[in-house]
C-alpha atoms as a PDB file:
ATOM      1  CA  UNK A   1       2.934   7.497  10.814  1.00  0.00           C
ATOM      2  CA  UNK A   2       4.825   9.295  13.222  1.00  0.00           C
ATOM      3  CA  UNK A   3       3.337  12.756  14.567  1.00  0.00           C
ATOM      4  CA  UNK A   4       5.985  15.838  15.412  1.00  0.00           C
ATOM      5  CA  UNK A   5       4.060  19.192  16.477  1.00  0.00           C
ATOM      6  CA  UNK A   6       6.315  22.437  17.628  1.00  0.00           C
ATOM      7  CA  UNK A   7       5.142  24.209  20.709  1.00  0.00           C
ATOM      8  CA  UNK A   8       5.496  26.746  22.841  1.00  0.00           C
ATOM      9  CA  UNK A   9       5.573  26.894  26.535  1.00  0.00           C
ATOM     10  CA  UNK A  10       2.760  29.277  27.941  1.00  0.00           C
ATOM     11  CA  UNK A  11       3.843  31.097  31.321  1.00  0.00           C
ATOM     12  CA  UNK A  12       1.280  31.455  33.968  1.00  0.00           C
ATOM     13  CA  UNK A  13       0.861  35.240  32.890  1.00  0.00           C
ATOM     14  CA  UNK A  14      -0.285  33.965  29.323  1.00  0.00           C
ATOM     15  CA  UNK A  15      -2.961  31.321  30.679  1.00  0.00           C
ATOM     16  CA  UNK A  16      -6.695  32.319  30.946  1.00  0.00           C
ATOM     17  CA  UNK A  17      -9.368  33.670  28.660  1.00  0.00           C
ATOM     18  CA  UNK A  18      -7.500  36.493  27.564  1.00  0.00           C
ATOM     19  CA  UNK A  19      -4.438  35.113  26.987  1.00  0.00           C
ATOM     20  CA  UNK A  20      -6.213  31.737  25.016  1.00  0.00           C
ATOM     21  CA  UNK A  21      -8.072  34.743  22.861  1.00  0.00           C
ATOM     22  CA  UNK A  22      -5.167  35.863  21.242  1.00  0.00           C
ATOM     23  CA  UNK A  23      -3.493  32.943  21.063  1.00  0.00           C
ATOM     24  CA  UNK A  24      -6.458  32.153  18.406  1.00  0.00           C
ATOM     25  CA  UNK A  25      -6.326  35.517  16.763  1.00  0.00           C
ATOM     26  CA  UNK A  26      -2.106  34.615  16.085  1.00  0.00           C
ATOM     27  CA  UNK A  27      -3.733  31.380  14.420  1.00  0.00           C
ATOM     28  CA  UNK A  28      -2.377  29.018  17.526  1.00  0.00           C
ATOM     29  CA  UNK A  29      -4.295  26.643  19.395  1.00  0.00           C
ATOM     30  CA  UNK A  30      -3.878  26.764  23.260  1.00  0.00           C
ATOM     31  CA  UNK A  31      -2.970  23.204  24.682  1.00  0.00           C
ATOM     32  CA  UNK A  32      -2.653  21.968  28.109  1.00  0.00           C
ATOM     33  CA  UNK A  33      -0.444  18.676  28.740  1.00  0.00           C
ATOM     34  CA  UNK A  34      -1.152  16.644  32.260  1.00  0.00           C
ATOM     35  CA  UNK A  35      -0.431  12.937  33.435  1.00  0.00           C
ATOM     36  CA  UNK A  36       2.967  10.880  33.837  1.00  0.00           C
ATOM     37  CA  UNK A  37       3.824  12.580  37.511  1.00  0.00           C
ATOM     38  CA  UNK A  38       4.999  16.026  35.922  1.00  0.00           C
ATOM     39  CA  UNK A  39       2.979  18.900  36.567  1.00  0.00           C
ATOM     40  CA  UNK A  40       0.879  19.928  34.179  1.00  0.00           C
ATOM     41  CA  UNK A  41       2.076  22.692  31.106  1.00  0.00           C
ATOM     42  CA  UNK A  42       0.095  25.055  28.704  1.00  0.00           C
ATOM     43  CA  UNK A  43       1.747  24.724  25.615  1.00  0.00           C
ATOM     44  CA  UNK A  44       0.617  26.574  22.517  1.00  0.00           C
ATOM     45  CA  UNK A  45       0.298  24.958  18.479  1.00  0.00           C
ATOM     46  CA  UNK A  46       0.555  25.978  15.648  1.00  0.00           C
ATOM     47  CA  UNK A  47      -3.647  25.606  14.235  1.00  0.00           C
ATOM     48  CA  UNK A  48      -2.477  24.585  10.880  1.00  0.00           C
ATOM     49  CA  UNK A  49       0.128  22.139  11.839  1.00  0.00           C
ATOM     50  CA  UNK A  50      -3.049  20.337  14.545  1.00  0.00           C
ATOM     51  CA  UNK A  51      -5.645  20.431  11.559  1.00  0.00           C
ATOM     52  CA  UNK A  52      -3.175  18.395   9.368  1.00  0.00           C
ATOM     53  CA  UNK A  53      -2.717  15.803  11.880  1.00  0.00           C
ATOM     54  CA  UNK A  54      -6.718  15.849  12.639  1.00  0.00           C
ATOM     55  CA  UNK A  55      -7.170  14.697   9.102  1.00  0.00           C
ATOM     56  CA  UNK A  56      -5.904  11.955   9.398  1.00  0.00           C
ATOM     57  CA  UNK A  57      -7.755   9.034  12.271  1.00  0.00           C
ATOM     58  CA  UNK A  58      -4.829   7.501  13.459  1.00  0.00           C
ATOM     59  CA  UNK A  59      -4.019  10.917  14.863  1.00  0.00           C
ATOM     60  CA  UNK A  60      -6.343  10.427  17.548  1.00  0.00           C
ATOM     61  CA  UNK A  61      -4.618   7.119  18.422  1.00  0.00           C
ATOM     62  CA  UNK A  62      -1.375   7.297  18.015  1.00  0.00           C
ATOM     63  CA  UNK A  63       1.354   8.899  20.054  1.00  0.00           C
ATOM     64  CA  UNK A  64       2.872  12.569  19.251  1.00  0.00           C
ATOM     65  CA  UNK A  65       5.634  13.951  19.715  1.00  0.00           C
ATOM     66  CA  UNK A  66       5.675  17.380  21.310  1.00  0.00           C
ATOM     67  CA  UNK A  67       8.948  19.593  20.654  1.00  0.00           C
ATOM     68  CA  UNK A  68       9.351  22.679  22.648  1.00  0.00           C
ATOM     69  CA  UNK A  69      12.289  24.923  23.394  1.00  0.00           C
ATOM     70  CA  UNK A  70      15.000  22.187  23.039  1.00  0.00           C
ATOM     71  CA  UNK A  71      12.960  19.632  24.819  1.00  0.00           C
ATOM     72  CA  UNK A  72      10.443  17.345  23.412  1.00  0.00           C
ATOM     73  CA  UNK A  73       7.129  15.457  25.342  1.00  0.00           C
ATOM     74  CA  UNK A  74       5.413  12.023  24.248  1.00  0.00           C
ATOM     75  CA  UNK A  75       1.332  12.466  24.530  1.00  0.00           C
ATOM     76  CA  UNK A  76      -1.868  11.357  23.254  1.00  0.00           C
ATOM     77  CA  UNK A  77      -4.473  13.467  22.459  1.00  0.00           C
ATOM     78  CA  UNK A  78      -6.678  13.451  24.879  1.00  0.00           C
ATOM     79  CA  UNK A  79      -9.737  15.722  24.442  1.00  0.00           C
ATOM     80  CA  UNK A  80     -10.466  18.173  21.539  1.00  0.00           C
ATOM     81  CA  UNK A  81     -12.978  21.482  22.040  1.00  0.00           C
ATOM     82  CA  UNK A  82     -13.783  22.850  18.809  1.00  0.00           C
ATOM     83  CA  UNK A  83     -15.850  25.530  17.851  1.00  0.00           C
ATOM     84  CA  UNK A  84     -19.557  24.599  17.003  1.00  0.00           C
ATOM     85  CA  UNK A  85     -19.973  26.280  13.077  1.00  0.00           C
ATOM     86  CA  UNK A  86     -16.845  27.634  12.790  1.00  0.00           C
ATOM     87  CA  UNK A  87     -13.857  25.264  11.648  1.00  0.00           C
ATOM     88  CA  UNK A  88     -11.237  26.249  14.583  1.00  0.00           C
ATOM     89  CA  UNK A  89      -9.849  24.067  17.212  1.00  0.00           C
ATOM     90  CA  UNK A  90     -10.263  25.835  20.597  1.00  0.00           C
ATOM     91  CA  UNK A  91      -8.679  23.735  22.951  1.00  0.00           C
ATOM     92  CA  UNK A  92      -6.293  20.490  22.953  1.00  0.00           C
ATOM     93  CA  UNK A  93      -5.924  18.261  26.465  1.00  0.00           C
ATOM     94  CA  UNK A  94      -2.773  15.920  25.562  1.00  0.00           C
ATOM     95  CA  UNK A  95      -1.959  13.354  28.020  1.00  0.00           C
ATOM     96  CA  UNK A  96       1.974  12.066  28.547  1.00  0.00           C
ATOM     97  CA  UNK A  97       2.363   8.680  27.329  1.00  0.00           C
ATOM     98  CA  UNK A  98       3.398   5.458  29.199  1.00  0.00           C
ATOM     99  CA  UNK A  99       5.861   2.852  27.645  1.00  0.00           C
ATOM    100  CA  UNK A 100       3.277   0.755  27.115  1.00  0.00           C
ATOM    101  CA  UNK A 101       1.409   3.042  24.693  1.00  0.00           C
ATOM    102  CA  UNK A 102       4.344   4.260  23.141  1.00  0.00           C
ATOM    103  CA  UNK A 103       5.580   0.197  22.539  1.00  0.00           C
ATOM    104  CA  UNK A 104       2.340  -0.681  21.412  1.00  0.00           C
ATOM    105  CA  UNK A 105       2.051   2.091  18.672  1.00  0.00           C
ATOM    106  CA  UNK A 106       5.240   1.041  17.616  1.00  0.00           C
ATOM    107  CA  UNK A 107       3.894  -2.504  17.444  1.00  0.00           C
ATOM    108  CA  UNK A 108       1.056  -1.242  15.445  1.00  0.00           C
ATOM    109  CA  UNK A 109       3.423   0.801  12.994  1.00  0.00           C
ATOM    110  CA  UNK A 110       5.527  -2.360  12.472  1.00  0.00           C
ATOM    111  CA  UNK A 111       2.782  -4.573  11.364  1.00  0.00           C
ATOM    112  CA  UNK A 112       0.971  -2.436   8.710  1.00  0.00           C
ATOM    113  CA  UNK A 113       4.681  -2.004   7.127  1.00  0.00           C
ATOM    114  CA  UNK A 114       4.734  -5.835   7.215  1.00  0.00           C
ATOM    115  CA  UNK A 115       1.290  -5.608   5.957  1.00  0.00           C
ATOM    116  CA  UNK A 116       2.175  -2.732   2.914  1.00  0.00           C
ATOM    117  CA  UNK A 117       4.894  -4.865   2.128  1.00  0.00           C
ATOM    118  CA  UNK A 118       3.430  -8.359   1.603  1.00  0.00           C
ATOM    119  CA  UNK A 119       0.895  -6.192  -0.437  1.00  0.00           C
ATOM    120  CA  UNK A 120       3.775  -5.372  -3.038  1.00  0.00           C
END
């Protein structure tokens, strides 16, 4: 299953405590997205849209697609803060993918539809 999450791009004046608070209160989830050779970018999600995807394991695994103002991002969820007795998502760390991740989810796609198929 393919994974497409909308974001938006966080200027350095809307990083930090403050800044993350709200983000919460608006019922977004502040994101951070490092690795690949670009700098890294605070990005903020939609909650609901990143508790769908959480339901589901291979979300954790597989790579996502990150849209954001006309531009889109390949990660992998990297590391997940949530809150301890309350059922929010504080933080997301989302790393950019390599070719080699995104060809071997591919890979992985590819054979369970092989798999679903012989099923039928």
């Amino acid at each position: 299953m393919l994974y497409h999450l909308d974001a938006t791009l966080r200027t350095a004046q809307q990083t930090g405590k403050g800044a993350s608070r709200r983000l919460r209160r608006d019922n977004q989830t502040p994101a951070i997205i490092y690795g690949g050779g670009a700098e890294p970018s605070s990005v903020a999600l939609l909650h609901k849209q990143m508790v769908r995807g959480l339901m589901d394991a291979e979300f954790y695994e597989h790579v996502i697609t990150l849209k954001f103002e006309g531009s889109e991002e390949k990660v992998v969820l990297q590391d997940l803060q949530r809150h301890p007795y309350k059922p929010t998502i504080l933080h997301a760390d989302f790393k950019r993918a390599t070719a080699e991740q995104i060809a071997a989810t591919e890979a992985v796609m590819a054979e369970k539809a092989a798999a679903a198929e012989a099923d039928t």
